[in-house]
N, C-alpha and C. Protein backbone atom coordinates (compact mmCIF):
# COMPACT_ATOMS: atom_id res chain seq x y z
N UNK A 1 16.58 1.39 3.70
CA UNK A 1 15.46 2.18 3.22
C UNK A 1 15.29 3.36 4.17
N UNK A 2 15.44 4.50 3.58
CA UNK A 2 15.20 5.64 4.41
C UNK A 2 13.91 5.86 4.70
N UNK A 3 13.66 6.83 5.32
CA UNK A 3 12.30 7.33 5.78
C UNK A 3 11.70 7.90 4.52
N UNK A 4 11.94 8.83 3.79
CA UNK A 4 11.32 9.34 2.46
C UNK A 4 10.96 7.89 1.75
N UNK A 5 11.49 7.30 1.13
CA UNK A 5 11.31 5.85 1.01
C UNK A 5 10.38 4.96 0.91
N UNK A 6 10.06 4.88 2.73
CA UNK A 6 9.28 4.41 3.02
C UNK A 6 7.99 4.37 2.91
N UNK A 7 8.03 6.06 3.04
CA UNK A 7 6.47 7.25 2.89
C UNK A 7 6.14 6.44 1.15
N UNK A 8 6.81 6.48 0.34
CA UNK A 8 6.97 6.53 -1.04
C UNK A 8 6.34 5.29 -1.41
N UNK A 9 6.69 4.17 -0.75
CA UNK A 9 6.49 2.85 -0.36
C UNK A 9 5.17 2.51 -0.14
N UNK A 10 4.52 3.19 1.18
CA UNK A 10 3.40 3.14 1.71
C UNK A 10 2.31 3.88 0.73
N UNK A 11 2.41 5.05 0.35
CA UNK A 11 1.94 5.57 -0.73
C UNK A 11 1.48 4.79 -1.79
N UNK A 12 2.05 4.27 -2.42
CA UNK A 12 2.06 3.11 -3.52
C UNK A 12 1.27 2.37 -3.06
N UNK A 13 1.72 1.49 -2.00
CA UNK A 13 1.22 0.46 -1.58
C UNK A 13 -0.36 0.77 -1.31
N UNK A 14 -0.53 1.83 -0.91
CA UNK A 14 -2.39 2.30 -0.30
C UNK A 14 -3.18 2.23 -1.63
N UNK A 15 -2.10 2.95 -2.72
CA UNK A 15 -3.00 3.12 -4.17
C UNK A 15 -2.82 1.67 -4.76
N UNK A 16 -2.41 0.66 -4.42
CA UNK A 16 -2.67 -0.12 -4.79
C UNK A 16 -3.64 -1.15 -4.90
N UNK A 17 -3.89 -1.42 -3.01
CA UNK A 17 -4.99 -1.53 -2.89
C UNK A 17 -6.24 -1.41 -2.93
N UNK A 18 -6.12 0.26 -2.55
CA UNK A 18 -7.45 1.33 -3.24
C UNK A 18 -7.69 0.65 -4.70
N UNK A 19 -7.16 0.07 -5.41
CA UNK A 19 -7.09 0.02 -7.12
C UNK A 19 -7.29 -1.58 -7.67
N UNK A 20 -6.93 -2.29 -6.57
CA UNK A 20 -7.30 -4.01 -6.04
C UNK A 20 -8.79 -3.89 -6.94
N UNK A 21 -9.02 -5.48 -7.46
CA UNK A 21 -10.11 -5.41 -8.03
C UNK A 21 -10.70 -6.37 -7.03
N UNK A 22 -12.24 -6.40 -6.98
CA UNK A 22 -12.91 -7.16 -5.62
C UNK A 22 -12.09 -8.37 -5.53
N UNK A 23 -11.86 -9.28 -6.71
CA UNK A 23 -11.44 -10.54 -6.05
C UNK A 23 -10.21 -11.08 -6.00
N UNK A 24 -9.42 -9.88 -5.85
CA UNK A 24 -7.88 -9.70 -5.42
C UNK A 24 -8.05 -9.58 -3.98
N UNK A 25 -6.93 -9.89 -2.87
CA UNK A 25 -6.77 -10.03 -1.90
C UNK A 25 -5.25 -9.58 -1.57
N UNK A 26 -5.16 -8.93 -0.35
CA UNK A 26 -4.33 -8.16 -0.08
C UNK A 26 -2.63 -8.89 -0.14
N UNK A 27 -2.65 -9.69 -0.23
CA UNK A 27 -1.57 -10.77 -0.20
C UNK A 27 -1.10 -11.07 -2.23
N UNK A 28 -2.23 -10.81 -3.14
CA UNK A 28 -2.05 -10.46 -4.39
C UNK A 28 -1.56 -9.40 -4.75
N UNK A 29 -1.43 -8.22 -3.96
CA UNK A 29 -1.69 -6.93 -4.10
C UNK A 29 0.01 -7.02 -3.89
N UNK A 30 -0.01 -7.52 -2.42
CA UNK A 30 1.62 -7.72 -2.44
C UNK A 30 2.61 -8.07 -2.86
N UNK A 31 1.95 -9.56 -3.46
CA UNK A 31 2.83 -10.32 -4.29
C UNK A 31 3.22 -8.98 -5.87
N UNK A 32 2.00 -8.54 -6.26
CA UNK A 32 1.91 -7.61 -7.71
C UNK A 32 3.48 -6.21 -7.40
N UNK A 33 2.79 -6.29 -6.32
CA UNK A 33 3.83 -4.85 -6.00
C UNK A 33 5.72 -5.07 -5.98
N UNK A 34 5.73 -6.47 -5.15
CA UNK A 34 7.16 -7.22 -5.25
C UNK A 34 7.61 -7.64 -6.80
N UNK A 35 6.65 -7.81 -7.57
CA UNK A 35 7.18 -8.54 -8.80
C UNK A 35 7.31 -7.22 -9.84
N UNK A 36 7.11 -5.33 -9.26
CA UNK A 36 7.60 -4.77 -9.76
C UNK A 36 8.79 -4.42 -10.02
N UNK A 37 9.58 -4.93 -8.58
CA UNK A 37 10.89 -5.10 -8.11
C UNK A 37 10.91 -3.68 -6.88
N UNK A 38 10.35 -3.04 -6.71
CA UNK A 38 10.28 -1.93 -6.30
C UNK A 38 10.72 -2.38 -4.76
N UNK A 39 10.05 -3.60 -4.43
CA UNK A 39 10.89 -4.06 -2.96
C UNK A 39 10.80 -5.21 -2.93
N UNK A 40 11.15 -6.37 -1.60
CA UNK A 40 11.44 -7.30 -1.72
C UNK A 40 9.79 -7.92 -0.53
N UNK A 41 9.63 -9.09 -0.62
CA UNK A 41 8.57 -9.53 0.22
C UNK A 41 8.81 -9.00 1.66
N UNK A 42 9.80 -9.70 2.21
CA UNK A 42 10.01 -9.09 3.28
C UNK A 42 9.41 -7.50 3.53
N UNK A 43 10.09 -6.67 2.84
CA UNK A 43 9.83 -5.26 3.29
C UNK A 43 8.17 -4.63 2.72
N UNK A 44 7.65 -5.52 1.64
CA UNK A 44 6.84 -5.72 1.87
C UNK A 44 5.53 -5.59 2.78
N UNK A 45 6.21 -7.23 3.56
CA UNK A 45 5.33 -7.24 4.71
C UNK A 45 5.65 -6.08 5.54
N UNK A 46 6.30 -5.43 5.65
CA UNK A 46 6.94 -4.79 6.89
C UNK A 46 5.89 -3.49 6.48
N UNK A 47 5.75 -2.96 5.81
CA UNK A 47 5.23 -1.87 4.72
C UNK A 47 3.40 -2.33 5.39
N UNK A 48 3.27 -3.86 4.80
CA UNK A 48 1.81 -4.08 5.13
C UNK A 48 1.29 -3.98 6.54
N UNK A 49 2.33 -4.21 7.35
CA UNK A 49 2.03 -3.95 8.64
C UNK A 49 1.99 -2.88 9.40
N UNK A 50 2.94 -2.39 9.15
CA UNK A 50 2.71 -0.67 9.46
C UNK A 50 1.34 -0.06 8.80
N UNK A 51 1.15 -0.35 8.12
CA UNK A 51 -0.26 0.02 7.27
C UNK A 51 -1.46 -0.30 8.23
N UNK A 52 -1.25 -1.45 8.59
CA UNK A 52 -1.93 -1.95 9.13
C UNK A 52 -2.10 -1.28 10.87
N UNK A 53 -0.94 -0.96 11.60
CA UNK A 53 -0.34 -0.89 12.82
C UNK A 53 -0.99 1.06 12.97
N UNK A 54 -1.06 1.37 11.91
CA UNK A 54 -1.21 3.00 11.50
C UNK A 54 -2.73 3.17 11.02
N UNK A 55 -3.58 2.61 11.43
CA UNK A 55 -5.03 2.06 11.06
C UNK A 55 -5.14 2.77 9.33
N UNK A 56 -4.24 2.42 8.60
CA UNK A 56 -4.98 2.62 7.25
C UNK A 56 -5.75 1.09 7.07
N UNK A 57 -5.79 0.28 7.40
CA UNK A 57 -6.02 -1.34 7.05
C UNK A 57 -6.59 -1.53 7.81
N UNK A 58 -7.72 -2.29 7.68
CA UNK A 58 -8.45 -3.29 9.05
C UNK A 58 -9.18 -4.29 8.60
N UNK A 59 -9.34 -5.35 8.78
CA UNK A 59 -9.60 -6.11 8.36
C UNK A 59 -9.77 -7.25 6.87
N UNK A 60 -8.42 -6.64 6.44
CA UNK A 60 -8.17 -6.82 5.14
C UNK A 60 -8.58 -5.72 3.71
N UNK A 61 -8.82 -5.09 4.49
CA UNK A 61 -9.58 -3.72 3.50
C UNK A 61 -9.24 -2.24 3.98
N UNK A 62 -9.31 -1.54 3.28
CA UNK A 62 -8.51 -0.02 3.45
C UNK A 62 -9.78 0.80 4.62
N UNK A 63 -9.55 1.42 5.34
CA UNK A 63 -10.49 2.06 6.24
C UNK A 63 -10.71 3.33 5.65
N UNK A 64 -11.38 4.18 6.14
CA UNK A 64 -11.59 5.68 5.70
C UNK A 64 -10.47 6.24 5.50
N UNK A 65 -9.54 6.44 6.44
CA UNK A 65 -8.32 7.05 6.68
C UNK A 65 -7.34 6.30 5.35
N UNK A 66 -7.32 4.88 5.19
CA UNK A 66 -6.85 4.89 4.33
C UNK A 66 -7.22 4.93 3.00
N UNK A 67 -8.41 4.64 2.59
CA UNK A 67 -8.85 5.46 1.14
C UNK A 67 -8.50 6.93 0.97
N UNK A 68 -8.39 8.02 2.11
CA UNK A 68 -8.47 9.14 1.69
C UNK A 68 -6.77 9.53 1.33
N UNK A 69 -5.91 8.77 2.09
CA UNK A 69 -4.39 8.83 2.09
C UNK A 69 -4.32 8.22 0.52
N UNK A 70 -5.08 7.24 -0.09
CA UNK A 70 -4.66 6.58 -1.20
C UNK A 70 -5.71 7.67 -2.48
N UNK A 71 -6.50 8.17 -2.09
CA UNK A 71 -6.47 9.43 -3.21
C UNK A 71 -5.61 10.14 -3.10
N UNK A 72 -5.26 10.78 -2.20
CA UNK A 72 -3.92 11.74 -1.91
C UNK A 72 -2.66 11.51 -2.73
N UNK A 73 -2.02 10.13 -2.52
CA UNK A 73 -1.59 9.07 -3.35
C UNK A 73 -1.61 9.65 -4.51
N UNK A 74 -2.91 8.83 -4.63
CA UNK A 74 -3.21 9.19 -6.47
C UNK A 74 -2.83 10.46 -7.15
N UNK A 75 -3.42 11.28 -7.05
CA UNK A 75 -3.31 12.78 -7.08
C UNK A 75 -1.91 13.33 -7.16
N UNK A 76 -1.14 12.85 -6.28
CA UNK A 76 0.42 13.33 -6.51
C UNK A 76 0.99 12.42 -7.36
N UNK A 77 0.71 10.79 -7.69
CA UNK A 77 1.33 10.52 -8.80
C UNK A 77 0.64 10.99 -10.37
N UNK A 78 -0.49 11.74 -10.02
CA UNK A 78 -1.20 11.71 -11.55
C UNK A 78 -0.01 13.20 -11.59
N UNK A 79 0.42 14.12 -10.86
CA UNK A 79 0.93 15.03 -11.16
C UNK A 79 2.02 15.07 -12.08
């Protein structure tokens, strides 16, 4: 997985969450995203952690920084 990729990856992954309904949990979100085929669990996690490691995530929920990255998100896929 290259670096463009990844960005592409993480992207997704933020609007996904952002888009999580309350009583989905971030581990649903993951599982939803793997069963697009788009990646595998593993990379996945790897994806969730960097997310996490890059303070879009804290405590199981998207922080400021990452809601505003996951409109951003949005916005370029509504394009």
């Amino acid at each position: 997985m290259n670096a463009e990729d990844k960005e592409i990856l993480k992207q997704v992954s933020l609007l996904g969450i952002y888009k999580k309904k309350p009583d989905e949990t971030l581990n649903d979100v993951r599982v939803m995203l793997v069963d697009t085929g788009m990646f595998n669990m593993k990379e996945a996690k790897q994806i969730f952690k960097e997310l996490k490691d890059e303070a879009y995530l804290n405590d199981g929920a998207l922080t400021l920084k990452g809601i505003t990255a996951a409109k951003e998100a949005e916005q370029m896929f509504k394009q």
